[in-house]
N, C-alpha and C. Protein backbone atom coordinates (compact mmCIF):
# COMPACT_ATOMS: atom_id res chain seq x y z
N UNK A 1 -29.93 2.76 4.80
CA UNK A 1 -29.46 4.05 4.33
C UNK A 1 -30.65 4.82 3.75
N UNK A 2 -30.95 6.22 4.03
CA UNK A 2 -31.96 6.98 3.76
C UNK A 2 -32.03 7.55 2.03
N UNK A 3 -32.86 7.74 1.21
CA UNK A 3 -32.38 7.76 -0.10
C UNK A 3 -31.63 9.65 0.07
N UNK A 4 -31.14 9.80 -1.24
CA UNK A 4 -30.42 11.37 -0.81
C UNK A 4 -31.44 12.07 -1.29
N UNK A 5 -31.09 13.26 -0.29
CA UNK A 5 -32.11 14.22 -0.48
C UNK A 5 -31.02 15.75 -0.63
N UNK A 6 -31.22 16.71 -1.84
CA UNK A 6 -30.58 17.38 -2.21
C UNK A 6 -31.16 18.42 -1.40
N UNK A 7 -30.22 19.68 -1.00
CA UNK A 7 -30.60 20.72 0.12
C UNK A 7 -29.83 22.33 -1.07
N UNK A 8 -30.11 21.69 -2.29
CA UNK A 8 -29.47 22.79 -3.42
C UNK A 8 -30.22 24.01 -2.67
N UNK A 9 -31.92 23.57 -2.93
CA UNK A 9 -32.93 24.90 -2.61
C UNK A 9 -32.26 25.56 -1.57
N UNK A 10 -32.45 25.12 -0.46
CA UNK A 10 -31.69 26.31 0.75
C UNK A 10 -30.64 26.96 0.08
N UNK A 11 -29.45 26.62 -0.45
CA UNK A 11 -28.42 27.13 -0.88
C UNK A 11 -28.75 28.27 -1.90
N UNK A 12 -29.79 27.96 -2.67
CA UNK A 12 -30.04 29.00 -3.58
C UNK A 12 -30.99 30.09 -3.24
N UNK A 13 -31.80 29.71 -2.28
CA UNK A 13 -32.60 30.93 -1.40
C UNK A 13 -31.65 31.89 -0.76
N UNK A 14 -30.30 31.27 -0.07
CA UNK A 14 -29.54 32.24 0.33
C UNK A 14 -28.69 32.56 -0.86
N UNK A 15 -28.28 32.65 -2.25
CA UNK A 15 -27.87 33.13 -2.84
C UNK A 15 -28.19 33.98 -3.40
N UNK A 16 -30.03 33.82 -3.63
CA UNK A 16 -31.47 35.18 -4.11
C UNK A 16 -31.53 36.04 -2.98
N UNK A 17 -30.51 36.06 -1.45
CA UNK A 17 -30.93 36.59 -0.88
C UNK A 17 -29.95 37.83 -0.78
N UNK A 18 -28.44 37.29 -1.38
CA UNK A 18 -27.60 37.77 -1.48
C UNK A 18 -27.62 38.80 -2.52
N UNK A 19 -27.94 38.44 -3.24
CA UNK A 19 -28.37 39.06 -4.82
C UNK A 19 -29.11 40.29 -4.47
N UNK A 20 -30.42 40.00 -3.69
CA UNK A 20 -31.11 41.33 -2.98
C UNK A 20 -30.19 42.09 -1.73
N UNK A 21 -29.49 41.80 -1.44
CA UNK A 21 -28.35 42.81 -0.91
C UNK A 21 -27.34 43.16 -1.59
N UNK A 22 -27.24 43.10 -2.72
CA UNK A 22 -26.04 43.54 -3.62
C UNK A 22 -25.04 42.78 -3.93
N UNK A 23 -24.94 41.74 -3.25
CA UNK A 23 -23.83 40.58 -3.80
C UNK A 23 -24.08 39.30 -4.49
N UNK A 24 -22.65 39.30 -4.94
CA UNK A 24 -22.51 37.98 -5.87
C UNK A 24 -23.43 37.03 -5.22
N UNK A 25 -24.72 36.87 -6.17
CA UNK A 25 -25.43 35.38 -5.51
C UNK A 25 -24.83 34.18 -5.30
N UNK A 26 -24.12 34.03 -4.15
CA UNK A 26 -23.91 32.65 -4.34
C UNK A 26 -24.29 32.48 -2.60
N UNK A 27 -24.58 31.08 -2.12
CA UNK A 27 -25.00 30.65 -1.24
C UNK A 27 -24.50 29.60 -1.10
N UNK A 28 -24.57 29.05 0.31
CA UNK A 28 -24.18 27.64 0.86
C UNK A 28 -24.53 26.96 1.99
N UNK A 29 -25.09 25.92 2.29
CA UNK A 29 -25.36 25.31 3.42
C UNK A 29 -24.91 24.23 3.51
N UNK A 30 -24.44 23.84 5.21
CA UNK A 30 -23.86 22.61 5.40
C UNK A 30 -24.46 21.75 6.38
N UNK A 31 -24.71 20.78 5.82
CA UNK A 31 -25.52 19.84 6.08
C UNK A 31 -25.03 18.63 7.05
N UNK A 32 -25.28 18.48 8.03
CA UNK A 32 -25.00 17.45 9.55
C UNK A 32 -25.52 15.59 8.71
N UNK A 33 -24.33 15.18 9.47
CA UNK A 33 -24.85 14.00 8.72
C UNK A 33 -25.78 12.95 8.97
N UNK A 34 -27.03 13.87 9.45
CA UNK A 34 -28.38 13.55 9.79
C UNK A 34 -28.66 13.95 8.90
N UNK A 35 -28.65 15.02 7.74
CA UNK A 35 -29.36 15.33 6.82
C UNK A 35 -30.18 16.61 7.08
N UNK A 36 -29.72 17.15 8.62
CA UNK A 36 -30.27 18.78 8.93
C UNK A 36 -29.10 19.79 8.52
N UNK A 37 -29.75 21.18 8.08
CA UNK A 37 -28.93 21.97 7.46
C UNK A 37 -28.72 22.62 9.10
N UNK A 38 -27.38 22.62 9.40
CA UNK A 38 -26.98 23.36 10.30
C UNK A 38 -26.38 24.74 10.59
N UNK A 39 -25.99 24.83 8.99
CA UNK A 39 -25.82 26.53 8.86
C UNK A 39 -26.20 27.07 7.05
N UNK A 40 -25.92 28.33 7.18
CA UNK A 40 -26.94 28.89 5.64
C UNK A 40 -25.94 30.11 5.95
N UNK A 41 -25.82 29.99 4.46
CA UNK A 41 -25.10 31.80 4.21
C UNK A 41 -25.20 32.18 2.75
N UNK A 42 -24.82 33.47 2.94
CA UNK A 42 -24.66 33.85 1.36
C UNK A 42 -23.67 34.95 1.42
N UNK A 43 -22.89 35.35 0.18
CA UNK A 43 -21.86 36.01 0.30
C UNK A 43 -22.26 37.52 0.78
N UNK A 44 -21.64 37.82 1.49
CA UNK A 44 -21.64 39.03 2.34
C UNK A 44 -19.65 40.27 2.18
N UNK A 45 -18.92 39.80 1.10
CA UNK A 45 -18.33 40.39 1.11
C UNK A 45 -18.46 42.02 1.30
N UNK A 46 -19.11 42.75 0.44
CA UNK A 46 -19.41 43.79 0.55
C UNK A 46 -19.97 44.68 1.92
N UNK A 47 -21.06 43.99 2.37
CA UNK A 47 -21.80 44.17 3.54
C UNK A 47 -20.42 44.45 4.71
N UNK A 48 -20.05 43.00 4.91
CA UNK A 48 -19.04 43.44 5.59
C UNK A 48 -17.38 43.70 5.48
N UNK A 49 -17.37 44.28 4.40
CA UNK A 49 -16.33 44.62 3.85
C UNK A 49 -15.04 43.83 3.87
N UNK A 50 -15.07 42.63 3.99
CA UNK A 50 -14.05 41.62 3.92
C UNK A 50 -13.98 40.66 3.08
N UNK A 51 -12.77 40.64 2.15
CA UNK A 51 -12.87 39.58 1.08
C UNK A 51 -12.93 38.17 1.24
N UNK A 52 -12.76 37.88 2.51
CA UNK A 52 -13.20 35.98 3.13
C UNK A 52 -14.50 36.05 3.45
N UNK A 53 -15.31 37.05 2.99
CA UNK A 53 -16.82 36.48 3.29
C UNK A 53 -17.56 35.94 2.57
N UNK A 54 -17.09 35.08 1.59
CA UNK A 54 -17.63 34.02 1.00
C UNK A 54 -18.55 33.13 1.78
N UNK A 55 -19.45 33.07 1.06
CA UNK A 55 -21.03 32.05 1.74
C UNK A 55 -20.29 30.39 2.41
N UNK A 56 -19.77 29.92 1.64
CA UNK A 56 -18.93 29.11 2.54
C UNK A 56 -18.14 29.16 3.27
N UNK A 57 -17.43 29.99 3.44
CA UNK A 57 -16.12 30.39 4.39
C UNK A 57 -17.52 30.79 5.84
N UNK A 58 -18.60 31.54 5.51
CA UNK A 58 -19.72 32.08 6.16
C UNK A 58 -20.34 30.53 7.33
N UNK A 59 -20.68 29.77 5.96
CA UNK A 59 -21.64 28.26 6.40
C UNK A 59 -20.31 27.69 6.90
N UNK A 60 -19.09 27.60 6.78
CA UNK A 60 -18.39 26.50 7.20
C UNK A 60 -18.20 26.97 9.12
N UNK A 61 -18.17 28.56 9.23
CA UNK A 61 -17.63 29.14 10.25
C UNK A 61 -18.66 28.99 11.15
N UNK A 62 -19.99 29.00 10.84
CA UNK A 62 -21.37 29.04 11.39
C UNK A 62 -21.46 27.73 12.36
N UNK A 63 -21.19 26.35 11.50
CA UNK A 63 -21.55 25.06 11.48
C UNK A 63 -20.16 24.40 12.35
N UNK A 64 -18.84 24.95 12.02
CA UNK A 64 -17.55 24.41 13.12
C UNK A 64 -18.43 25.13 14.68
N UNK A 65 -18.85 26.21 14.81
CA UNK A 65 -18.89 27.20 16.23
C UNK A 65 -20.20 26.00 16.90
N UNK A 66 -21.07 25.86 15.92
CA UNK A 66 -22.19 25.20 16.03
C UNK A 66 -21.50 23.76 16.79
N UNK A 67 -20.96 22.90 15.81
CA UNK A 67 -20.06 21.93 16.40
C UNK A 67 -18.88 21.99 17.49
N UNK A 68 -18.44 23.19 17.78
CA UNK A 68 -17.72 23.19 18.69
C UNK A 68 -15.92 22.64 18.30
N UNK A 69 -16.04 22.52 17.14
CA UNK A 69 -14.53 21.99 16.31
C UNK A 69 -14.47 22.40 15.11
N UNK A 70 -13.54 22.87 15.01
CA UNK A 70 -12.97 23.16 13.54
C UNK A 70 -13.02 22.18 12.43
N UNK A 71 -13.40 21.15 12.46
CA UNK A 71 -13.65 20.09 11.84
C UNK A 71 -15.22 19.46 11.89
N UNK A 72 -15.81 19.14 10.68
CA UNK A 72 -16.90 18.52 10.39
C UNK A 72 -17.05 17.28 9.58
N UNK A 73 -16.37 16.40 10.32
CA UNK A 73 -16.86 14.88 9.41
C UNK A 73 -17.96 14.47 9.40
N UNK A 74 -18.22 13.86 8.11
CA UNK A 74 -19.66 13.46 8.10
C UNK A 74 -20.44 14.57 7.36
N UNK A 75 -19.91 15.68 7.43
CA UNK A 75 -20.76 17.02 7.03
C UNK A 75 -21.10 16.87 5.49
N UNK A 76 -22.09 17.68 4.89
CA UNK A 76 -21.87 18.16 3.55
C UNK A 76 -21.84 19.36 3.22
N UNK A 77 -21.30 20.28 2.23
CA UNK A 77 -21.57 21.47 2.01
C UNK A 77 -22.39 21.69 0.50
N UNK A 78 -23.40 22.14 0.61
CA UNK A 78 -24.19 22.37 -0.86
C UNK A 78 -23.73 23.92 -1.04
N UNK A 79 -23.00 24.35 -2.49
CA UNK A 79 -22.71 25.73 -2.60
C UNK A 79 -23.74 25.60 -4.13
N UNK A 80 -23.88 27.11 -4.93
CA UNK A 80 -24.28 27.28 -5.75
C UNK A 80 -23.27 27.94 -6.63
N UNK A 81 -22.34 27.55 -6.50
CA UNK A 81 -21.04 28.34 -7.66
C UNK A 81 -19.89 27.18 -7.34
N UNK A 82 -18.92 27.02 -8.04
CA UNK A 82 -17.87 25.68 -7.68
C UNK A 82 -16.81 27.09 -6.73
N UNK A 83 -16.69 26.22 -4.96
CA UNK A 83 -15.63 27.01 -4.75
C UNK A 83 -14.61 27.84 -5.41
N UNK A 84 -13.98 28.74 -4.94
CA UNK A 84 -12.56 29.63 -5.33
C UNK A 84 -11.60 28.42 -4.13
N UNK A 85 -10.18 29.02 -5.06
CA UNK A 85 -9.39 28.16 -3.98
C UNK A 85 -9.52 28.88 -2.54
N UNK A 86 -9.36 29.78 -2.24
CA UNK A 86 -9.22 29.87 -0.78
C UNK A 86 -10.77 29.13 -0.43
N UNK A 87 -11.73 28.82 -0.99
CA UNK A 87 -13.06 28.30 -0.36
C UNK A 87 -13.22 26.90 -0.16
N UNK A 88 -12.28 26.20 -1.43
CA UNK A 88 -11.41 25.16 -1.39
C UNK A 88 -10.59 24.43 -0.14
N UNK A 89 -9.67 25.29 0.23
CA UNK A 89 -8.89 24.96 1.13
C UNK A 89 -9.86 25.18 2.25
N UNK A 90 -10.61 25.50 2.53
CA UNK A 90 -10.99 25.92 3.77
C UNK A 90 -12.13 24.08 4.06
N UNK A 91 -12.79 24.10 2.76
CA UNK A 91 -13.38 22.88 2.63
C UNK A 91 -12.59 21.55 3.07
N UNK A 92 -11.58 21.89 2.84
CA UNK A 92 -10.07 20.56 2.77
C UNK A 92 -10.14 20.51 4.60
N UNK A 93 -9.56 21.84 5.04
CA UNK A 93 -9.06 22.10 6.24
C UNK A 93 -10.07 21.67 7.31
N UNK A 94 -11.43 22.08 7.27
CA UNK A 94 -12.81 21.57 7.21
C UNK A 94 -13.07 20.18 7.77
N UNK A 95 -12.45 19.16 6.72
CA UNK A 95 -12.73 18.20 6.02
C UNK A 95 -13.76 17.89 6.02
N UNK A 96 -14.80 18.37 5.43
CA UNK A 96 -16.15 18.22 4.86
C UNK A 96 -16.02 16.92 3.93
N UNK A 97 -16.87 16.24 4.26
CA UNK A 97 -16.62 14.75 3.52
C UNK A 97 -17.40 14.81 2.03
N UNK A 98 -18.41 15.90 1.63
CA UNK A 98 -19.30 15.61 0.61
C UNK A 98 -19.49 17.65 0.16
N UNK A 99 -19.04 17.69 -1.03
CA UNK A 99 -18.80 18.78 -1.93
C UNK A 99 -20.05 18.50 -2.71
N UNK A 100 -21.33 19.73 -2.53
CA UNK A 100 -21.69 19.29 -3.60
C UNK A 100 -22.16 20.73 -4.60
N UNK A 101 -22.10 21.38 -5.66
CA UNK A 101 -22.15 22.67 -5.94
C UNK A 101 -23.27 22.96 -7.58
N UNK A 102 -23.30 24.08 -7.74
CA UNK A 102 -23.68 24.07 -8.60
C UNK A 102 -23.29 24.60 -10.13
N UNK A 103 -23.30 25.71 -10.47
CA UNK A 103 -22.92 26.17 -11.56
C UNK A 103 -20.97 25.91 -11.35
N UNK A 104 -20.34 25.83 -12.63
CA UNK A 104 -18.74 26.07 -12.37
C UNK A 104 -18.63 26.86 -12.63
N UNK A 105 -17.13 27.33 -12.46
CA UNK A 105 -16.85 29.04 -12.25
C UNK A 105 -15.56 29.27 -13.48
N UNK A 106 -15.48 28.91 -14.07
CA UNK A 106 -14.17 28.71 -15.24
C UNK A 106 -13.50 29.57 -15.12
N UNK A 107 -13.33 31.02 -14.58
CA UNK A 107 -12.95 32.11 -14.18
C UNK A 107 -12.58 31.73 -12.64
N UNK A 108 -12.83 31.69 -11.69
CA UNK A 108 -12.04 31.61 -10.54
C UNK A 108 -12.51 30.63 -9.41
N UNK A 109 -12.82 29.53 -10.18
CA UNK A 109 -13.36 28.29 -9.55
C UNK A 109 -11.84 27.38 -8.79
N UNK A 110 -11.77 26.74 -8.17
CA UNK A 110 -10.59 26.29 -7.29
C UNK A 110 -10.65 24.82 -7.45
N UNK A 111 -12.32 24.05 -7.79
CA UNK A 111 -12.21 22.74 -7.98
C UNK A 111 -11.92 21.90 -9.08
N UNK A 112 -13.18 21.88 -9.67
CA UNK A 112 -12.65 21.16 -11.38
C UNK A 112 -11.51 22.32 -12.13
N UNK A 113 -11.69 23.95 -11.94
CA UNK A 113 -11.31 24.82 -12.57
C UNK A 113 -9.93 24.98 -12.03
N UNK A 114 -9.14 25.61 -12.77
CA UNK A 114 -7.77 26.07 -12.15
C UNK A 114 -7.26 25.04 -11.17
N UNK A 115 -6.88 26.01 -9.91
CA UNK A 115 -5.78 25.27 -9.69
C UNK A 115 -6.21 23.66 -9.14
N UNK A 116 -7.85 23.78 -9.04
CA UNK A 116 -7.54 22.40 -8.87
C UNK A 116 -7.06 21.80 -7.20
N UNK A 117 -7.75 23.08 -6.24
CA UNK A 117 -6.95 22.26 -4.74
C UNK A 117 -6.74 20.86 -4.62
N UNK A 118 -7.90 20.02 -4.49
CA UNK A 118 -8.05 18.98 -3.85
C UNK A 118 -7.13 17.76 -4.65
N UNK A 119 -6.79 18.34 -5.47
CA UNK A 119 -5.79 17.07 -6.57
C UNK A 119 -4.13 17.66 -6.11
N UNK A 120 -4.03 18.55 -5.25
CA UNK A 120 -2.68 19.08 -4.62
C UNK A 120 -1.82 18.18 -3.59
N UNK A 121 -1.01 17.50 -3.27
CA UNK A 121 -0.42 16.65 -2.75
C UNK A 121 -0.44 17.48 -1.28
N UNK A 122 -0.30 18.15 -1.41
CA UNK A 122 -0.12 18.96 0.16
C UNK A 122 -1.76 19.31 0.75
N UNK A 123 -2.96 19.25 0.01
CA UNK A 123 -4.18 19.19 0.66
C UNK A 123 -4.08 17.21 1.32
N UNK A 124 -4.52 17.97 2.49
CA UNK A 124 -4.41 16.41 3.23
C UNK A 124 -5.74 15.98 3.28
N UNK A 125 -6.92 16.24 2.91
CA UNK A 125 -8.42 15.87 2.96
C UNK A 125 -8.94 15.97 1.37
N UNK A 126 -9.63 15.05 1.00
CA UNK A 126 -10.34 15.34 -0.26
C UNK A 126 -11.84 14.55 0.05
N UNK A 127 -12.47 16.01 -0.29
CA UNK A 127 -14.04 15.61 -0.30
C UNK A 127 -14.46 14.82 -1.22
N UNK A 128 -15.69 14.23 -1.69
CA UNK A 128 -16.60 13.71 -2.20
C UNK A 128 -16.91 14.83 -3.04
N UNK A 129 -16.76 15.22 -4.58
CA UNK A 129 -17.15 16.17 -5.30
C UNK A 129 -18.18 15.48 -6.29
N UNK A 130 -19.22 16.42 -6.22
CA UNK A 130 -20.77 16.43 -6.91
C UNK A 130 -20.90 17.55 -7.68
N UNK A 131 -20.96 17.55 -8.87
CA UNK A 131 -21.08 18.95 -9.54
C UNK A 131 -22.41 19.17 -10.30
N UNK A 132 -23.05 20.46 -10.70
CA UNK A 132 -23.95 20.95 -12.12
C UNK A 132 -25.20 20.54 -10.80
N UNK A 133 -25.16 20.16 -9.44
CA UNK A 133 -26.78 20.05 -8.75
C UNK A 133 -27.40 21.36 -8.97
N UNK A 134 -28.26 22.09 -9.20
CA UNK A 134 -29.18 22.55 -9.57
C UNK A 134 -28.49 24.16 -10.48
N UNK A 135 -27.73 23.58 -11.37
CA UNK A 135 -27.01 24.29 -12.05
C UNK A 135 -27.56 25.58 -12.77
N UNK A 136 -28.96 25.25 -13.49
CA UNK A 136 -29.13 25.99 -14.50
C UNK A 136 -29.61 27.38 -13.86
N UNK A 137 -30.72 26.75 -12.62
CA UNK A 137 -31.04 28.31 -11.81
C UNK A 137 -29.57 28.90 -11.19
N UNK A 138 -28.83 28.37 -10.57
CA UNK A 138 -27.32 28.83 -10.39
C UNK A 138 -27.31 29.78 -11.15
N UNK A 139 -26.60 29.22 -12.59
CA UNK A 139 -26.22 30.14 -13.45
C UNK A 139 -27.26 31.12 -14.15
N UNK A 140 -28.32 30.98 -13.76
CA UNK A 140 -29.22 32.05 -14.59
C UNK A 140 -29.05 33.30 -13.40
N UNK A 141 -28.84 33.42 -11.82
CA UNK A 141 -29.04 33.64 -10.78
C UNK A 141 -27.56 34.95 -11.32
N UNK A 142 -26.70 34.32 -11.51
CA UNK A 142 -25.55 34.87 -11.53
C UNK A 142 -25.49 36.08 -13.14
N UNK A 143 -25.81 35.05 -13.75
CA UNK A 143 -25.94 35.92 -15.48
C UNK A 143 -26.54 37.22 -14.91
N UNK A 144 -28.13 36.91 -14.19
CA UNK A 144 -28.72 38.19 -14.24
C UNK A 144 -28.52 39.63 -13.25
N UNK A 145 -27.10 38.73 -12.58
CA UNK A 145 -26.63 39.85 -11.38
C UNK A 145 -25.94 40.35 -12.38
N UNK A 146 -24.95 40.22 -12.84
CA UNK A 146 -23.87 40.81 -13.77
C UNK A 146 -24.41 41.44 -14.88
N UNK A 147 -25.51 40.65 -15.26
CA UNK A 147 -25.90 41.51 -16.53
C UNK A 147 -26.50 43.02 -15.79
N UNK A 148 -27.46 42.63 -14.57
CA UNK A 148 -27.86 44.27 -13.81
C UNK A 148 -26.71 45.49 -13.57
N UNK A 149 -25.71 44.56 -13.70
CA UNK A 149 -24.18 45.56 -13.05
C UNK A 149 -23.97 46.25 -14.41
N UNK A 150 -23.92 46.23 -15.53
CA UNK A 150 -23.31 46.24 -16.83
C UNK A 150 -24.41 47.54 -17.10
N UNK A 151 -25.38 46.72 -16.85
CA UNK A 151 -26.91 47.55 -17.16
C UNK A 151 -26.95 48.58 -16.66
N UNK A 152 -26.90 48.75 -15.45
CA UNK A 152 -26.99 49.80 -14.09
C UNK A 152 -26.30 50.57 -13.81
């Protein structure tokens, strides 16, 4: 077995990248279970004016087309914010075997936070959850978008 190697950085390059286009920094890449990142996103709600354009809903859609199935076992997803439930379910539906994220979202987080998908009797998949991986730039990433909004 290869030792683990964390793929936070990609995730957070596309969340600084998001940030420089006007959106919520958050980012995500999902990782083949070779350990190659097979897709990269960052939230693009705004851009394209749709509220499912969450960076994962983005990396999960990228990486099924890539695979050719709606399903990715074996996969991982590195996000930089703890899913929302709909980002949640999509992870479940997915079944991405390895969750791993960064900052939590105590406001509209779906995993440890609220409702809590994956502890739902009716989610039929539960990932491998990893939390706080490269948390602190996460949350400094996010503070200083919101604080620019307030500011600006």
């Amino acid at each position: 077995m290869s030792p683990f190697q964390s793929h936070m950085d990609a995730a957070l390059a596309e969340a600084r990248a998001a940030a420089a286009r006007g959106e919520v920094p958050v980012g995500a890449v999902v990782v083949s279970p070779a350990g190659k990142i097979v897709a990269a996103a960052g939230n693009r709600c705004e851009e394209l004016a749709d509220p499912t354009a969450h960076a994962e809903i983005l990396a999960l859609r990228a990486a099924c087309k890539a695979a050719g199935s709606p399903r990715l076992p074996g996969h991982a997803l590195y996000v930089t914010l703890e899913p929302c439930p709909m980002c949640a379910a999509a992870i479940a539906a997915a079944r991405i075997e390895r969750l791993l994220y960064g900052a939590a979202d105590p406001k509209s987080g779906g995993v440890a936070q609220g409702p809590r998908i994956f502890s739902h009797p009716q989610c039929h998949h539960k990932p491998q959850v990893y939390d706080g991986i490269g948390a602190a730039e996460a949350e400094d990433l996010l503070k200083r978008f919101f604080e620019g909004l307030r500011d600006g």
